[in-house]
N, C-alpha and C. Protein backbone atom coordinates (compact mmCIF):
# COMPACT_ATOMS: atom_id res chain seq x y z
N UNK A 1 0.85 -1.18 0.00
CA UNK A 1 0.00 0.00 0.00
C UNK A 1 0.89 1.24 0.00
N UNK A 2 0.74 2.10 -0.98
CA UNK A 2 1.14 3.05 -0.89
C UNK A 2 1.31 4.27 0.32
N UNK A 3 2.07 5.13 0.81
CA UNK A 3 1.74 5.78 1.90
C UNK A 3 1.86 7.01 1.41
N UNK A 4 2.28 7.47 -0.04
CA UNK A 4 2.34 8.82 -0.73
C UNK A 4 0.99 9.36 -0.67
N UNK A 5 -0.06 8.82 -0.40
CA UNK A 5 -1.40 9.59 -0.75
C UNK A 5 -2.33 9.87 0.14
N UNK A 6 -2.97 10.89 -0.08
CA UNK A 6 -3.68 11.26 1.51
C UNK A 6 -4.89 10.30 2.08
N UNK A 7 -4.85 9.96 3.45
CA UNK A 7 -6.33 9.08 3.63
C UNK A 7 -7.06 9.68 4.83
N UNK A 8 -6.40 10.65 5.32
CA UNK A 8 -7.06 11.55 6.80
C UNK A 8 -7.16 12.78 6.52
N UNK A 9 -8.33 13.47 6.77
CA UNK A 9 -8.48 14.59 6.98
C UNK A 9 -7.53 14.95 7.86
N UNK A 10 -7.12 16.42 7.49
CA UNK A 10 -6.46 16.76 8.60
C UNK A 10 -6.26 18.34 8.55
N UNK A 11 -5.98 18.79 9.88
CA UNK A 11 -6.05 20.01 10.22
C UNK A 11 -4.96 21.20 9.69
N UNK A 12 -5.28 22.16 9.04
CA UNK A 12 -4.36 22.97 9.09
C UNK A 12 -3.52 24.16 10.24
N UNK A 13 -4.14 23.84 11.25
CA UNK A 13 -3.87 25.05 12.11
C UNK A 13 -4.46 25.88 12.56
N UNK A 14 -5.37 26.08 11.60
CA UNK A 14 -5.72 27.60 11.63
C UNK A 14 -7.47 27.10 11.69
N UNK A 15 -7.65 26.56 12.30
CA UNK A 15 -9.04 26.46 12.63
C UNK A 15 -10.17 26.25 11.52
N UNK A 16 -9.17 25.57 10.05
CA UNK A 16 -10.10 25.26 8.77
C UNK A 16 -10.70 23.44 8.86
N UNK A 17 -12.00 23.79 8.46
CA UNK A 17 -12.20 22.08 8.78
C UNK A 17 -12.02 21.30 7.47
N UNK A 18 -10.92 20.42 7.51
CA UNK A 18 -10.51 20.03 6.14
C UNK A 18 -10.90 18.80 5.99
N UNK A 19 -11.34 17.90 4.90
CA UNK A 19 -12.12 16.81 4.37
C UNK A 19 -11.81 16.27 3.33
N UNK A 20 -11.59 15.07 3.32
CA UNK A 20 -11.14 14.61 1.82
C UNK A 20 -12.30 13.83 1.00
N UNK A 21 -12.52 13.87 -0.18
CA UNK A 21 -13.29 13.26 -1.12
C UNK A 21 -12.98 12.59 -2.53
N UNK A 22 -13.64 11.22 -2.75
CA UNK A 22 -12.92 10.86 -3.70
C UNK A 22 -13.69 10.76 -4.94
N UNK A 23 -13.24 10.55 -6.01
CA UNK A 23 -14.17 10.78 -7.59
C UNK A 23 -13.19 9.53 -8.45
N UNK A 24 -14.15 8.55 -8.71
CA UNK A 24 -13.63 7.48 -9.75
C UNK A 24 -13.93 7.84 -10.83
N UNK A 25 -13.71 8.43 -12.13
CA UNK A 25 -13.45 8.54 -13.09
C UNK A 25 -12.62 7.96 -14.40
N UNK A 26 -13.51 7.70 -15.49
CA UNK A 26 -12.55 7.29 -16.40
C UNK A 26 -11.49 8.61 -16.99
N UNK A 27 -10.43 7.88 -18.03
CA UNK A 27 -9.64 9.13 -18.39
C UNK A 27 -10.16 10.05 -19.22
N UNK A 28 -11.17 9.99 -20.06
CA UNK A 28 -11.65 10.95 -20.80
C UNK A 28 -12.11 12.05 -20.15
N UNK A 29 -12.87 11.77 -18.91
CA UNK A 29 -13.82 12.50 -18.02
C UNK A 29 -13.02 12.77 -16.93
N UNK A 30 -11.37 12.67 -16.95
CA UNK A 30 -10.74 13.20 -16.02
C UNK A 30 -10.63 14.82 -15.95
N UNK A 31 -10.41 15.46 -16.99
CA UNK A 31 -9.77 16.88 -17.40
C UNK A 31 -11.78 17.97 -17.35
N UNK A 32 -12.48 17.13 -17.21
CA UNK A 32 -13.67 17.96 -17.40
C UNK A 32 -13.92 17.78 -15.73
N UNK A 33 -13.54 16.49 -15.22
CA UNK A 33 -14.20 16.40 -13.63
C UNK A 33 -13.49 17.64 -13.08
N UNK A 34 -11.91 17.42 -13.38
CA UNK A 34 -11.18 19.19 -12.45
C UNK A 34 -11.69 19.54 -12.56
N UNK A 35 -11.96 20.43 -13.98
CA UNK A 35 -12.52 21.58 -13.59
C UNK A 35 -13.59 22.14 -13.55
N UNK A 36 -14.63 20.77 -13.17
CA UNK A 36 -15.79 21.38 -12.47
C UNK A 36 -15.20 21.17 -10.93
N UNK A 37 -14.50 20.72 -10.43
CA UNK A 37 -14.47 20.66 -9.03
C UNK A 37 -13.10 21.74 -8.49
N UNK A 38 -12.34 22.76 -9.72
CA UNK A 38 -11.57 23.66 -9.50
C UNK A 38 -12.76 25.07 -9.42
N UNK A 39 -13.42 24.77 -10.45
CA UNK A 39 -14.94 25.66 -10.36
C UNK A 39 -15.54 26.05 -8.87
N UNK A 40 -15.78 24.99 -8.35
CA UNK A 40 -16.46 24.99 -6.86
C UNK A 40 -15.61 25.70 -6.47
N UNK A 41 -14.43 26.25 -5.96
CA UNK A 41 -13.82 27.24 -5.11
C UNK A 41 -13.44 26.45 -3.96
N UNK A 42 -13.45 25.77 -3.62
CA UNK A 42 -13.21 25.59 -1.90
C UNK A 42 -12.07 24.37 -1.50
N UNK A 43 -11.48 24.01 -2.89
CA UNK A 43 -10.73 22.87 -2.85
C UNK A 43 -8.71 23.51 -2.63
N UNK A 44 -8.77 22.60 -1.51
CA UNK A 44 -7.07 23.18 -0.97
C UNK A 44 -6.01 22.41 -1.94
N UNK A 45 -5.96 21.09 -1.77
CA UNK A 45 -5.59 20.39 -2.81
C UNK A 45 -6.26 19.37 -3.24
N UNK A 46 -5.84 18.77 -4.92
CA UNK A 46 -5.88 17.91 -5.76
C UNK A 46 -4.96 17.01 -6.20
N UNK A 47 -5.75 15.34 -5.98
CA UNK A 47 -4.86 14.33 -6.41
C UNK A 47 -5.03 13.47 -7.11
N UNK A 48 -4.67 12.96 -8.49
CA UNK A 48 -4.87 12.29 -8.99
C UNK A 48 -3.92 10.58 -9.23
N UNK A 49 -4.87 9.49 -8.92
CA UNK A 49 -4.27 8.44 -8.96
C UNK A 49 -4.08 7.44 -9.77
N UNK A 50 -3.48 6.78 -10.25
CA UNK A 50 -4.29 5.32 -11.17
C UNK A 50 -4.60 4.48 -10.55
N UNK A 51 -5.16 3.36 -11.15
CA UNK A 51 -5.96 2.37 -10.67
C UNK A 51 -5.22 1.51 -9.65
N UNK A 52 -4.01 1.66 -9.31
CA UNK A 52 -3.06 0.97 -8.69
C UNK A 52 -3.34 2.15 -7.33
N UNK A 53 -3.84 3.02 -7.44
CA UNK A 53 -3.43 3.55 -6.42
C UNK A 53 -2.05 4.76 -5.75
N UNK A 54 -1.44 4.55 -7.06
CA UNK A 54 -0.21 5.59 -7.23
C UNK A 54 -0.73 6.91 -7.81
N UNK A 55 -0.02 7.79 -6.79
CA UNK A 55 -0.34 9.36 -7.12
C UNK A 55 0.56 9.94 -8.47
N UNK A 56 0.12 10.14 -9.39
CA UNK A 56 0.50 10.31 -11.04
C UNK A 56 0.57 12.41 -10.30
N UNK A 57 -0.31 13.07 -9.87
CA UNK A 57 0.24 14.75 -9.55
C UNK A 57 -0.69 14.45 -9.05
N UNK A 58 0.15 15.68 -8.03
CA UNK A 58 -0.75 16.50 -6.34
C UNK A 58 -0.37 17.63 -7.02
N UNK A 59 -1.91 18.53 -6.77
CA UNK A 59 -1.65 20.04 -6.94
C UNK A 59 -2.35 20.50 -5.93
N UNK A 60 -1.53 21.72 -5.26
CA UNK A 60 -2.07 22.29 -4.02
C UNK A 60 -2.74 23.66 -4.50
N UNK A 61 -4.00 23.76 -4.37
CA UNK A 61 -4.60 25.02 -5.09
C UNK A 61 -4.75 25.93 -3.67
N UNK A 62 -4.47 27.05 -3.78
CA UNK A 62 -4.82 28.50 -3.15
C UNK A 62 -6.32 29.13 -3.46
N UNK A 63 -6.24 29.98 -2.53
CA UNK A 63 -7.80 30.52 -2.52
C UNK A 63 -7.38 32.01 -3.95
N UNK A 64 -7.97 32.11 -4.96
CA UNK A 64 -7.32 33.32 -6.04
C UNK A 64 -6.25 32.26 -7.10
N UNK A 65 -6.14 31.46 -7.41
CA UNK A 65 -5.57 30.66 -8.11
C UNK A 65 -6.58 30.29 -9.46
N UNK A 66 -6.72 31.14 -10.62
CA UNK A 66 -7.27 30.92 -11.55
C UNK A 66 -6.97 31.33 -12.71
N UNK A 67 -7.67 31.04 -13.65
CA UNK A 67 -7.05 31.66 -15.34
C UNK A 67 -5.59 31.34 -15.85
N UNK A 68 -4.41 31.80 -16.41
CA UNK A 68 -3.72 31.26 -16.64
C UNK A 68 -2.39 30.43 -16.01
N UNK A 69 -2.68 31.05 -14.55
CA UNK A 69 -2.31 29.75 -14.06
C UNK A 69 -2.44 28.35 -13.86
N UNK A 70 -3.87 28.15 -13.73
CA UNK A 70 -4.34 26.77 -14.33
C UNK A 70 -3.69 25.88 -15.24
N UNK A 71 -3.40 26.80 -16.48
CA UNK A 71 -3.55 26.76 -17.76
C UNK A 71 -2.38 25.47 -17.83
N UNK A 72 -1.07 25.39 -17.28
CA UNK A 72 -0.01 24.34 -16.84
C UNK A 72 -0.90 22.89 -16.32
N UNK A 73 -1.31 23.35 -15.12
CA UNK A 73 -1.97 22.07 -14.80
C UNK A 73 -2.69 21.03 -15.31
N UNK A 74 -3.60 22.30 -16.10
CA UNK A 74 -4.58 21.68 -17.29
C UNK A 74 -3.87 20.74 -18.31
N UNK A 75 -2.85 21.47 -19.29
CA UNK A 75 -2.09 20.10 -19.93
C UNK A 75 -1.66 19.28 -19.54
N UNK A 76 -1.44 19.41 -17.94
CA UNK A 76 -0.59 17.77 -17.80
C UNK A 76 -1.89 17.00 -16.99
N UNK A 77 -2.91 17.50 -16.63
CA UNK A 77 -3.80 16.48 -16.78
C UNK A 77 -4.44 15.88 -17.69
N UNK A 78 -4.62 16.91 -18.92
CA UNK A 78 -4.99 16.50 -20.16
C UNK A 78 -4.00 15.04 -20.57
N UNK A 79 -2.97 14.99 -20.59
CA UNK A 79 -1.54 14.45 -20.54
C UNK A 79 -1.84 13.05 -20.14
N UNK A 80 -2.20 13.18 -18.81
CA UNK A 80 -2.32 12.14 -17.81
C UNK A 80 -3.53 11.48 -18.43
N UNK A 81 -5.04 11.76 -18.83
CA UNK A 81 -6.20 11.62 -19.11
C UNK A 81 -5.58 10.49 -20.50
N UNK A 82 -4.62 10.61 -21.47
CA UNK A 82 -4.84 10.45 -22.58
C UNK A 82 -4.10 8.85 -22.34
N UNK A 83 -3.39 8.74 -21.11
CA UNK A 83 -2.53 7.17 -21.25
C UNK A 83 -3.57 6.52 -19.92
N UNK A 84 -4.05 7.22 -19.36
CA UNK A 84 -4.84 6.45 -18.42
C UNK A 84 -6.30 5.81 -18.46
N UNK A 85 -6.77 4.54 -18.18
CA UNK A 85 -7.74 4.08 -18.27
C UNK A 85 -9.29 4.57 -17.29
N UNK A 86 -8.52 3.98 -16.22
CA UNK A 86 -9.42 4.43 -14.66
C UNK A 86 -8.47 5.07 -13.32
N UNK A 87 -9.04 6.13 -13.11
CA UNK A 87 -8.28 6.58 -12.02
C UNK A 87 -9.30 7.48 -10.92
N UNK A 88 -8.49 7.81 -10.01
CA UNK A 88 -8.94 8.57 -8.65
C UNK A 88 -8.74 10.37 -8.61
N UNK A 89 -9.71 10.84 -8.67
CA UNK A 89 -9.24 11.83 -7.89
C UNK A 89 -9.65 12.78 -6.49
N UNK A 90 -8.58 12.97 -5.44
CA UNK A 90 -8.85 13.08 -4.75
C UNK A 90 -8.43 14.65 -3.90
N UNK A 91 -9.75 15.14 -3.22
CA UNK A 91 -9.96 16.72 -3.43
C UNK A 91 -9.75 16.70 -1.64
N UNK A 92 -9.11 17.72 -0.87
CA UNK A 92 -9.08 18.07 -0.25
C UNK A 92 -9.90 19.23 -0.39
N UNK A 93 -10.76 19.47 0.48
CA UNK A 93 -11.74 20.72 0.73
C UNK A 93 -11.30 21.56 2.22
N UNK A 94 -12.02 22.74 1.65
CA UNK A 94 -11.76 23.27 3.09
C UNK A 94 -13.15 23.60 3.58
N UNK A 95 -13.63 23.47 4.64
CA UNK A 95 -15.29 23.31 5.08
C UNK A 95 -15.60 25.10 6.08
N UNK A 96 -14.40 25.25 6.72
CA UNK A 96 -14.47 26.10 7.30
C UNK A 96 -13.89 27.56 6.39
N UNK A 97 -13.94 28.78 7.48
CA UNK A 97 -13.78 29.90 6.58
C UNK A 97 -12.48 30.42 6.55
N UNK A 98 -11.79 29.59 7.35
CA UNK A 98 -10.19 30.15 7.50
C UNK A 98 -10.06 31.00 8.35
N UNK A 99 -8.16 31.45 8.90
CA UNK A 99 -8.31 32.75 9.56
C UNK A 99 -7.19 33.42 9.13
């Protein structure tokens, strides 16, 4: 079993309530699932796995992180989407409002 990949919520410090969630997806419907779930706003980081369970990229998104910065991430998930069959991805949220 891998130990590179997240399986606990866990706290940042600062009084944010953080939660993890997971999304099975095939690879076609990988690059459209981001970014409806970069859309939602509230995600700290993103991980994507293959079917084995190995983390292929972790991206840690900020709160103001949009437009052409994306724009990197986006091809190499596109990237990732095009050799992969079935994979994971997995969203750290933040539930609380921060401080």
């Amino acid at each position: 079993m891998s130990t590179d990949s997240p399986s606990e919520p866990r706290s940042a410090g600062r009084g944010d309530d953080l939660r993890w969630e997971e999304f099975q997806v095939k690879g076609e419907q990988l690059l459209a699932k981001v970014k409806e779930l970069v859309h939602q706003g509230n995600i700290r980081r993103l991980v994507i796995a293959n079917e084995d369970g190995k983390t292929l990229v972790e991206v840690p998104l900020t709160v103001g992180v949009v437009g052409a910065v994306l724009v990197p991430v986006a091809v190499a998930i596109g990237a990732i989407a095009a050799i992969v069959t079935d994979c994971t991805i997995r969203v750290e949220r933040s539930d609380g409002s921060g401080a």
